[in-house]
N, C-alpha and C. Protein backbone atom coordinates (compact mmCIF):
# COMPACT_ATOMS: atom_id res chain seq x y z
N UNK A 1 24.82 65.17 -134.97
CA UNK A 1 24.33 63.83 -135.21
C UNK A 1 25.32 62.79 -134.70
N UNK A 2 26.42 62.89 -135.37
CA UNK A 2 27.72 61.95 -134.92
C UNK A 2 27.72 61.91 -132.85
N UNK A 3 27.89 63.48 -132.14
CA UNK A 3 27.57 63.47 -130.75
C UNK A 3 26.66 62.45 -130.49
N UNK A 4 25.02 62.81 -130.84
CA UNK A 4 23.87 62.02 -130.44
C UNK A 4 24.33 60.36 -130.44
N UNK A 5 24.83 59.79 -131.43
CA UNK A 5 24.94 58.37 -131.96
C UNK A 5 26.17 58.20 -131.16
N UNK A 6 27.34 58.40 -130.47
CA UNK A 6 28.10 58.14 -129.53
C UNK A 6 27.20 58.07 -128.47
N UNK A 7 26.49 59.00 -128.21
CA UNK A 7 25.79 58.94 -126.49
C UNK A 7 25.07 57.59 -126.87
N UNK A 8 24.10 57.60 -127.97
CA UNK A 8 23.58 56.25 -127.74
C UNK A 8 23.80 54.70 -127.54
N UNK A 9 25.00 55.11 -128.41
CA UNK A 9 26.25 53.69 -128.07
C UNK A 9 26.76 53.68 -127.07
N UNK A 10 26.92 54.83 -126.12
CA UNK A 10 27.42 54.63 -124.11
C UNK A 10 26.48 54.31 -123.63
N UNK A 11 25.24 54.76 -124.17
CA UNK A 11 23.88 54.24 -123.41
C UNK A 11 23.71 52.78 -123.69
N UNK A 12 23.25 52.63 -125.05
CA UNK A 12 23.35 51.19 -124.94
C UNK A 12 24.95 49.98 -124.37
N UNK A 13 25.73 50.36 -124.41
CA UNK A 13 27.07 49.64 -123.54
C UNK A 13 26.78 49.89 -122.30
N UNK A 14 26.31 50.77 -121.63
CA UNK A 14 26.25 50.68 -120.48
C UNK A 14 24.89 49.86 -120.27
N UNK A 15 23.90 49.63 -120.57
CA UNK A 15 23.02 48.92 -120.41
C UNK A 15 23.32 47.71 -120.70
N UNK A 16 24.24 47.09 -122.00
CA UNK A 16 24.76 45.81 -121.72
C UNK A 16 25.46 45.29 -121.07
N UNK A 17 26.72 45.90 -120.08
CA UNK A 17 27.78 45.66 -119.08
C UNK A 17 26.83 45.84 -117.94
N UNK A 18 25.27 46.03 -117.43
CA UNK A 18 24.19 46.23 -116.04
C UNK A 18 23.59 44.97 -116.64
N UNK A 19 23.50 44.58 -117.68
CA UNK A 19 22.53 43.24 -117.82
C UNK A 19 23.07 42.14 -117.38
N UNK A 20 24.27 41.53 -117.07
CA UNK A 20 24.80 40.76 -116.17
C UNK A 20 24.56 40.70 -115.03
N UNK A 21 24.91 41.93 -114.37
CA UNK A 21 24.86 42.55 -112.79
C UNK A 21 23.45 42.49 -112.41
N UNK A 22 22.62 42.51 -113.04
CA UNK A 22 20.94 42.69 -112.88
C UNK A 22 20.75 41.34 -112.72
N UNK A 23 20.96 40.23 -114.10
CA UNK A 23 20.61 39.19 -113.37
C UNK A 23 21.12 38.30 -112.62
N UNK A 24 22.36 38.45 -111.80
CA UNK A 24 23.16 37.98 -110.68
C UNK A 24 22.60 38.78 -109.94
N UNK A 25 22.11 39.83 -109.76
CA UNK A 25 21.56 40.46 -108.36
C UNK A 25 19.89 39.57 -108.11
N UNK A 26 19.60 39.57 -109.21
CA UNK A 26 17.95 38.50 -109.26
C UNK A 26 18.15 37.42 -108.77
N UNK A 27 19.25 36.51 -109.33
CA UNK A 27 19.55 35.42 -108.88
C UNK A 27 19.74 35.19 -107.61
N UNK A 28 20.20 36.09 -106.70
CA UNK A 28 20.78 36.08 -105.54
C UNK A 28 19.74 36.58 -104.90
N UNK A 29 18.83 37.49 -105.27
CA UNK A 29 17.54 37.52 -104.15
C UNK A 29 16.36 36.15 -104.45
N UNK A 30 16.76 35.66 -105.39
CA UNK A 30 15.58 34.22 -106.18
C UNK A 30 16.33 33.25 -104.57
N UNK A 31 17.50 33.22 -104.95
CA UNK A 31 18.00 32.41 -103.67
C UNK A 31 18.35 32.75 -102.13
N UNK A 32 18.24 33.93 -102.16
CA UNK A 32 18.10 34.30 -100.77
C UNK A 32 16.56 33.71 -100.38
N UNK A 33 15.34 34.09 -101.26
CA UNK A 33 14.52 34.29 -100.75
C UNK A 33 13.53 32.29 -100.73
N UNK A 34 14.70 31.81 -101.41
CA UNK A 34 14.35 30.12 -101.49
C UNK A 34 14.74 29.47 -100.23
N UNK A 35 15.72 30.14 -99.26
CA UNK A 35 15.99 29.79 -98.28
C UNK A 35 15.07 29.65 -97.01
N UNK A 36 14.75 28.30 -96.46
CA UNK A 36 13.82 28.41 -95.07
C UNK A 36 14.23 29.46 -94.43
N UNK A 37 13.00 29.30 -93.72
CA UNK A 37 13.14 30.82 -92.68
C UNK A 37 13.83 29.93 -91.01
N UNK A 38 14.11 28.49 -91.40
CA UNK A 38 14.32 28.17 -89.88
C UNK A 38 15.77 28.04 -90.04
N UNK A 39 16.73 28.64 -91.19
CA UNK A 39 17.98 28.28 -91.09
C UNK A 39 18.49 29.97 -90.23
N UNK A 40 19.46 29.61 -89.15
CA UNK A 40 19.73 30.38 -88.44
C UNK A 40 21.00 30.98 -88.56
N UNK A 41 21.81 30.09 -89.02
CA UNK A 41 23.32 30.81 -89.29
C UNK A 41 23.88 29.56 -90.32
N UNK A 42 24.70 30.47 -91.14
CA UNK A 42 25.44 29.90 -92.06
C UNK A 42 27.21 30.37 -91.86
N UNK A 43 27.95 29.25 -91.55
CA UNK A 43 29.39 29.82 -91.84
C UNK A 43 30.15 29.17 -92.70
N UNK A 44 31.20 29.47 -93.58
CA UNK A 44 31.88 28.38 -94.40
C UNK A 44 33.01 28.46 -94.14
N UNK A 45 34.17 27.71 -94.47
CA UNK A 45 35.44 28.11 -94.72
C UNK A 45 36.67 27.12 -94.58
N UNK A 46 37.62 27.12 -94.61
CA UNK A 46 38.67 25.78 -94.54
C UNK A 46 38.74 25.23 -96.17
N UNK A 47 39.27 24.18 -95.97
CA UNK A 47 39.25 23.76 -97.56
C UNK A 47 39.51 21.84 -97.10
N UNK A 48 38.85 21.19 -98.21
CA UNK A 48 39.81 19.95 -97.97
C UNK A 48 40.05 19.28 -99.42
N UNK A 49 40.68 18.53 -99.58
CA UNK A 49 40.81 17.46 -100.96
C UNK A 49 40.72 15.92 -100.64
N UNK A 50 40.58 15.39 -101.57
CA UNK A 50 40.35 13.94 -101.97
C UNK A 50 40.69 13.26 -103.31
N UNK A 51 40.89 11.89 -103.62
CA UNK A 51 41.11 11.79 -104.61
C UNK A 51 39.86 11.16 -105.17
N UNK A 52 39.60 11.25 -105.98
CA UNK A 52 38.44 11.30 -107.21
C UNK A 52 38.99 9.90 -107.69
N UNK A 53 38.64 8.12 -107.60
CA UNK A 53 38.58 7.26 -108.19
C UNK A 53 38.38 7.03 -109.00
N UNK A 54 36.70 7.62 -109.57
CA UNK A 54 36.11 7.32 -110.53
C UNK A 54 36.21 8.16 -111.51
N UNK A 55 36.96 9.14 -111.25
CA UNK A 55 37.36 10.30 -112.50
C UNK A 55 38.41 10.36 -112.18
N UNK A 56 38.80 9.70 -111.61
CA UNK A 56 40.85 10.14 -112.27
C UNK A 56 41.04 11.38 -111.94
N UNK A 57 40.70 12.03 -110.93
CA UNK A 57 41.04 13.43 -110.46
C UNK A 57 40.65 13.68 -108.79
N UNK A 58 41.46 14.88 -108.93
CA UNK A 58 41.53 15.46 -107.77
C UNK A 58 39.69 15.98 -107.26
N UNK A 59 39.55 16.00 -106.16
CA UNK A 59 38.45 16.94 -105.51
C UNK A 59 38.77 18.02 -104.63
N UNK A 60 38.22 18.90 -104.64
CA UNK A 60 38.64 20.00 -103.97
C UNK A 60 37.26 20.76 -103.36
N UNK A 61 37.07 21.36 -102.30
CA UNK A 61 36.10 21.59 -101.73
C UNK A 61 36.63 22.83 -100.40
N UNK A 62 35.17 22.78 -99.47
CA UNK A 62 35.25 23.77 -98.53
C UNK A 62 34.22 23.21 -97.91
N UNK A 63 34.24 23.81 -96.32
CA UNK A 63 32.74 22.96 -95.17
C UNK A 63 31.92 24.62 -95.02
N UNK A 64 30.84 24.09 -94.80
CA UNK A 64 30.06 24.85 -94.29
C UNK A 64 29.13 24.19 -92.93
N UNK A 65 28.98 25.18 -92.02
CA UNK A 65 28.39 24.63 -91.35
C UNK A 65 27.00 25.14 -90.95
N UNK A 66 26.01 24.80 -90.73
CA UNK A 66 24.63 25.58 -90.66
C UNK A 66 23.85 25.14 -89.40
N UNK A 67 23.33 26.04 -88.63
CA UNK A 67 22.10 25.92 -87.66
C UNK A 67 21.12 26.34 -87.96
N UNK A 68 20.12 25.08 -87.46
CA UNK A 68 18.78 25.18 -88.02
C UNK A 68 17.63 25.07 -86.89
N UNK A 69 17.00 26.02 -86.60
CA UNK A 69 15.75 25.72 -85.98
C UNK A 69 15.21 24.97 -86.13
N UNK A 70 14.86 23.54 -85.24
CA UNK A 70 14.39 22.59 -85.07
C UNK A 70 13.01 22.52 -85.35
N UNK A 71 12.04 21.65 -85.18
CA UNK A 71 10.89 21.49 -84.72
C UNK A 71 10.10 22.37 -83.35
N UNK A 72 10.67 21.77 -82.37
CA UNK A 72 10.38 22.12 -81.47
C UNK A 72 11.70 23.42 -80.47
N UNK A 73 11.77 24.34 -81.82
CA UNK A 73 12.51 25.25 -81.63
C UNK A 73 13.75 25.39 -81.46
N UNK A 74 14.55 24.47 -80.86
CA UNK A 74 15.56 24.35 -80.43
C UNK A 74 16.52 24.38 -82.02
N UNK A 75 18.14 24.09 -81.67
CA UNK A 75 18.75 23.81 -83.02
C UNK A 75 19.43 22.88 -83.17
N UNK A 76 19.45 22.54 -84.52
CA UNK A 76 19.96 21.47 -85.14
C UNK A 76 21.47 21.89 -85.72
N UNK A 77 22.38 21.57 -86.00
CA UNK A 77 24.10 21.64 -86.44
C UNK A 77 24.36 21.03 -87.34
N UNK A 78 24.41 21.08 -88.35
CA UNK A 78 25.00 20.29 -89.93
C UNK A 78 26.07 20.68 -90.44
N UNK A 79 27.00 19.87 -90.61
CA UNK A 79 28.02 20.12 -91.42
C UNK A 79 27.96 19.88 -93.06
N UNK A 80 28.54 20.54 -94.17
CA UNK A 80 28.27 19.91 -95.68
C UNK A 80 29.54 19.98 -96.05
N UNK A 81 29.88 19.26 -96.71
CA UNK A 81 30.93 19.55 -97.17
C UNK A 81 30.81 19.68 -98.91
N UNK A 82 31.41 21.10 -99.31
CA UNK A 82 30.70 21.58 -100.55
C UNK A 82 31.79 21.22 -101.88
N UNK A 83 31.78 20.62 -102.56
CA UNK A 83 32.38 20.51 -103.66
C UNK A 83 32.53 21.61 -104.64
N UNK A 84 34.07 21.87 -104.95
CA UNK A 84 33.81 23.36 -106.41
C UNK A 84 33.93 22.31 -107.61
N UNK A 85 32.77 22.57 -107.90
CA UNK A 85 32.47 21.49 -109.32
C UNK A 85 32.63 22.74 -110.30
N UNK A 86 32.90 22.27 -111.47
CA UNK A 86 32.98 23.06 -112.71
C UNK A 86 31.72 23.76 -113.40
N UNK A 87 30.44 23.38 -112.63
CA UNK A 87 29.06 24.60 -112.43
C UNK A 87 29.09 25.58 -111.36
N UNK A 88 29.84 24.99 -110.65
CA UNK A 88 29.33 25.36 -109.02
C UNK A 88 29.35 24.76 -108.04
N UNK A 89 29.43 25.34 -106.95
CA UNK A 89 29.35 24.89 -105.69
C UNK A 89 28.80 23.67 -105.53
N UNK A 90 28.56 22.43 -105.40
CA UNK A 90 27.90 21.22 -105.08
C UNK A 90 28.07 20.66 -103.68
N UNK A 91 26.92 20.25 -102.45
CA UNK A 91 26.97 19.10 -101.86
C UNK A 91 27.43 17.92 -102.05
N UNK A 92 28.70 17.68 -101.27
CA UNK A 92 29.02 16.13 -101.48
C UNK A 92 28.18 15.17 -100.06
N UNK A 93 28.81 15.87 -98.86
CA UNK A 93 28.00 15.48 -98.30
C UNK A 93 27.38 16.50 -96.56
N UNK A 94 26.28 15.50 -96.07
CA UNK A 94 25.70 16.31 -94.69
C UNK A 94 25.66 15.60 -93.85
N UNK A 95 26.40 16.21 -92.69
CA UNK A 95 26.41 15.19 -91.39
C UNK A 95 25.77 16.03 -90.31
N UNK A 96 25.29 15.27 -89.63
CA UNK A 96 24.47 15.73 -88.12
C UNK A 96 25.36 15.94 -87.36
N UNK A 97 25.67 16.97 -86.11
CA UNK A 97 26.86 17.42 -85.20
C UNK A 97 26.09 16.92 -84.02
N UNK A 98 26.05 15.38 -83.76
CA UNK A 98 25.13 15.22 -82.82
C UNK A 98 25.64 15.66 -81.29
N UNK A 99 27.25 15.87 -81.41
CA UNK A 99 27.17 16.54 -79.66
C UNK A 99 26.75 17.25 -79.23
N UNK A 100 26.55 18.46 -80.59
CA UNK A 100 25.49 19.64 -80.26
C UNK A 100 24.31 19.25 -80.33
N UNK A 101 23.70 18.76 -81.13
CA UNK A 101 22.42 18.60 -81.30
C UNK A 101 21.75 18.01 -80.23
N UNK A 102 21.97 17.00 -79.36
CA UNK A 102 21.56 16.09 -78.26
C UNK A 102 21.90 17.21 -77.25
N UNK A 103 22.65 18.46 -77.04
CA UNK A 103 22.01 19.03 -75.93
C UNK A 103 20.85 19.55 -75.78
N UNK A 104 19.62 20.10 -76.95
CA UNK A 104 19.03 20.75 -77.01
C UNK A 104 18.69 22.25 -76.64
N UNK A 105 19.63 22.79 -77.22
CA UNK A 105 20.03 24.17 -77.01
C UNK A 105 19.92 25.40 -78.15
N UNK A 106 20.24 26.41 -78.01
CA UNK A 106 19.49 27.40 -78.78
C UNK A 106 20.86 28.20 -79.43
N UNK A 107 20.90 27.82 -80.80
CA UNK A 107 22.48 28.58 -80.82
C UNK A 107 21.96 30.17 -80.97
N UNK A 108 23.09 30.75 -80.66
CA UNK A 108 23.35 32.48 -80.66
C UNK A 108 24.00 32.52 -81.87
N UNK A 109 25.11 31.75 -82.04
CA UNK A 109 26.13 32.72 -83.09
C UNK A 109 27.18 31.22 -83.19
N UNK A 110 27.56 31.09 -84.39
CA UNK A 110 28.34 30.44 -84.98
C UNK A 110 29.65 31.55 -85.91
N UNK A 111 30.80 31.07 -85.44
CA UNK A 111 31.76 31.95 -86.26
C UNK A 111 32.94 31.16 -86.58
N UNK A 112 33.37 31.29 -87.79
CA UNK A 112 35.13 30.14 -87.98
C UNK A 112 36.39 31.16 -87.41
N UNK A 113 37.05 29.83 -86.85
CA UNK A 113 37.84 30.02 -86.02
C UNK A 113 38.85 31.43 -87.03
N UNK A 114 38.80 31.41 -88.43
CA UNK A 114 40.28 32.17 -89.47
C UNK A 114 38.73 32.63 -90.38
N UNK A 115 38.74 34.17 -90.28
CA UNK A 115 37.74 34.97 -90.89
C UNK A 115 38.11 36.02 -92.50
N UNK A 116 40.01 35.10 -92.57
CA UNK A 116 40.75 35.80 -93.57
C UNK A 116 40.16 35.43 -95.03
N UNK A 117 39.93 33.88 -95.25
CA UNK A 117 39.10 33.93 -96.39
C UNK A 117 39.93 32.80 -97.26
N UNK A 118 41.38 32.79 -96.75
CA UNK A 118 42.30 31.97 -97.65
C UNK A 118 42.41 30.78 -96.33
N UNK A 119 42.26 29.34 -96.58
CA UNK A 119 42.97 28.79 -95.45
C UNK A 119 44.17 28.14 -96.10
N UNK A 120 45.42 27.73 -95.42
CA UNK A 120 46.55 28.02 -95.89
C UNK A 120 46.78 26.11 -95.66
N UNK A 121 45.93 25.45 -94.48
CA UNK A 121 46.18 23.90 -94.89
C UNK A 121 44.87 23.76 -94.79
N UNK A 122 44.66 21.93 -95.40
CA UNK A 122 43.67 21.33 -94.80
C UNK A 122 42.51 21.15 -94.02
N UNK A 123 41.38 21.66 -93.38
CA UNK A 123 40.70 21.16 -92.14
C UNK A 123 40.09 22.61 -92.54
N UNK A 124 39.29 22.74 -90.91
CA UNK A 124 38.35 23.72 -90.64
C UNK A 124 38.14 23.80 -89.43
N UNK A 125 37.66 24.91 -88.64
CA UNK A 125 37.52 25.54 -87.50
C UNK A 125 36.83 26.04 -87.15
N UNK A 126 35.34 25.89 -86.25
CA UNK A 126 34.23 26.84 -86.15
C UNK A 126 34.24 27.02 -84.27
N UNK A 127 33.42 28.08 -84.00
CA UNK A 127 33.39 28.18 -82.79
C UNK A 127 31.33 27.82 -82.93
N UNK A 128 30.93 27.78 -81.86
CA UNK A 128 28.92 27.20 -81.82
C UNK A 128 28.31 28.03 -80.40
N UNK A 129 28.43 29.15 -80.45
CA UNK A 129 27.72 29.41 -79.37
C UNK A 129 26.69 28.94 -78.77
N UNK A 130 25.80 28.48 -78.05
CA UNK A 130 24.63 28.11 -77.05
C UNK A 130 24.25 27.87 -75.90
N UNK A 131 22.65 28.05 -76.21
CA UNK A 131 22.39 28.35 -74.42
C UNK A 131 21.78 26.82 -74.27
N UNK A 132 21.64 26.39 -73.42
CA UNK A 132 20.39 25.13 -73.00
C UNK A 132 19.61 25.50 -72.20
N UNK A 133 19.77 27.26 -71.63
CA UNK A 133 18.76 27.47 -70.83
C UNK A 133 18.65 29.20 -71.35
N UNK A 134 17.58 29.07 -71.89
CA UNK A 134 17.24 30.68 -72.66
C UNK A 134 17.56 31.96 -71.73
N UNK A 135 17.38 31.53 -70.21
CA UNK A 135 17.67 32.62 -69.15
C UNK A 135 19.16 32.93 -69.12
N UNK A 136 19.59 32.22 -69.20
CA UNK A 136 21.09 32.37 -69.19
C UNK A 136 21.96 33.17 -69.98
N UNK A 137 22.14 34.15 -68.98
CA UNK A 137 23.26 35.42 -69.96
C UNK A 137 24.13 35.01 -70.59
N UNK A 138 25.33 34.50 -70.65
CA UNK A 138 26.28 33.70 -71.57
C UNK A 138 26.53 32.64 -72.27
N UNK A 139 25.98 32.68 -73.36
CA UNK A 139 26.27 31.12 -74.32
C UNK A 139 27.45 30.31 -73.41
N UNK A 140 27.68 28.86 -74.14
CA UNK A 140 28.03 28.38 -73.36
C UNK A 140 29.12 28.21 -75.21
N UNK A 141 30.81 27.77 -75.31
CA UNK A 141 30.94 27.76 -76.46
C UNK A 141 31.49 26.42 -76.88
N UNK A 142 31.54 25.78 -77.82
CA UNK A 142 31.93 25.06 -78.55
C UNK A 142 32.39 25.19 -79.43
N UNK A 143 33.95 24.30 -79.66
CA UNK A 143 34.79 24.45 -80.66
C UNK A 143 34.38 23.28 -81.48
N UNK A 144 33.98 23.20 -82.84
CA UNK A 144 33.97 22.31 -83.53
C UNK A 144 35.93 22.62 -84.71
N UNK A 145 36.55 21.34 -84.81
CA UNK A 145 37.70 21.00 -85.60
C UNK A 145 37.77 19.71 -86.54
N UNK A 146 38.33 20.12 -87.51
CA UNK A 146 38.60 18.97 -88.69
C UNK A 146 39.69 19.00 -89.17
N UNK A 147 40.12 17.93 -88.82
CA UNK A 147 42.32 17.73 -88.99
C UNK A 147 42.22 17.65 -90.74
N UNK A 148 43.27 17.51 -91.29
CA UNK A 148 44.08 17.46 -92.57
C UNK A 148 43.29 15.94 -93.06
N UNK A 149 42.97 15.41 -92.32
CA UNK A 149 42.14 13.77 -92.64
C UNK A 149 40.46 13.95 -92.59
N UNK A 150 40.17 14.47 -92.30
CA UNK A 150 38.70 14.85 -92.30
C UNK A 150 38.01 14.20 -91.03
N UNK A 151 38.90 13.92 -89.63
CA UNK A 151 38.28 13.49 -88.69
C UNK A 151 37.76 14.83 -87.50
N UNK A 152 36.40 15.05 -87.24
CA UNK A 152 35.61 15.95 -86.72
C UNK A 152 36.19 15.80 -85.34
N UNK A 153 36.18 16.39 -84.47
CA UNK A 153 36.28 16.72 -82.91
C UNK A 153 35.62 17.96 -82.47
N UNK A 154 34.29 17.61 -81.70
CA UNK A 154 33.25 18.96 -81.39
C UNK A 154 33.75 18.78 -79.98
N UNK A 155 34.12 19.94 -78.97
CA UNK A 155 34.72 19.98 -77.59
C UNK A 155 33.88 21.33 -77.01
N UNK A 156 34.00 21.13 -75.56
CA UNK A 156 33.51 22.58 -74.82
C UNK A 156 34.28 23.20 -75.17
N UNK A 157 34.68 24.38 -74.96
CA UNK A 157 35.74 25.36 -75.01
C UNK A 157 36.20 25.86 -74.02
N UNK A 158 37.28 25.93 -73.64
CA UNK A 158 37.87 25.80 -72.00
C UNK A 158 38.43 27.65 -72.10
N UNK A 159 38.11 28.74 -72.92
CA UNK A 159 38.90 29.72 -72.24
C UNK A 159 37.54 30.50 -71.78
């Protein structure tokens, strides 16, 4: 009897330490599956700060950058810059990457420049692959950069 009533107490503990994991795995397909189907790539990474006026505190954050299938197919380039709020992740804000965007081109692949996970200063670094002409075997690349001040510089990429 005593055996039986241990197993049932591993059974039930183990079913309460999976009831977390179950609904963070729900959650995460609820939001995978909330996502448009025209967003094409997502990358994040870098970090920046600010000072917080109106709360007397620090801000602290990370960029993400996203391509989005346009309208008329082509892609669109947004930058966000994501706030770690004390719920969660938050949008502070979204800017249009209009050097990319005004070519009208088709991105391949977006990747940050440091894939380690920690950035060690300020800013952020992405590379933007694209074509402007779908025939064309080799993307063409773009470095998008953001200094320690939060000023953007999107450039061809010369190597």
């Amino acid at each position: 009897m005593i055996r039986r009533a241990s197993k049932m107490l591993l059974v039930l503990a183990c079913l309460a330490a999976a009831a977390p994991a179950t609904g963070l795995a729900q959650e995460a397909e609820k939001l995978a599956e909330s996502l448009s189907p025209r967003i094409l790539f997502v990358t994040s990474g870098g970090y920046w700060e600010q000072e917080d006026a109106e709360a007397g505190s620090q801000q602290r954050g990370y960029y993400r950058l996203i391509a989005i299938r346009g309208e008329d197919n082509r892609s669109l380039v947004e930058l966000q810059h994501i706030a770690l709020a004390p719920d969660g992740p938050d949008v502070v804000t979204t800017t249009s990457i209009e050097e990319i965007n005004t070519l009208g081109g088709y991105i391949t692949d977006i990747r940050p420049e440091d894939s380690t996970g920690a950035a060690s200063q300020t800013g952020f670094a992405a590379y933007i692959y694209l074509k402007t002409d779908p025939k064309v075997v080799e993307p063409e690349t773009w470095a998008l950069y953001i200094d320690e001040f939060g000023d953007i510089v999107v450039e061809r990429s010369s190597n």
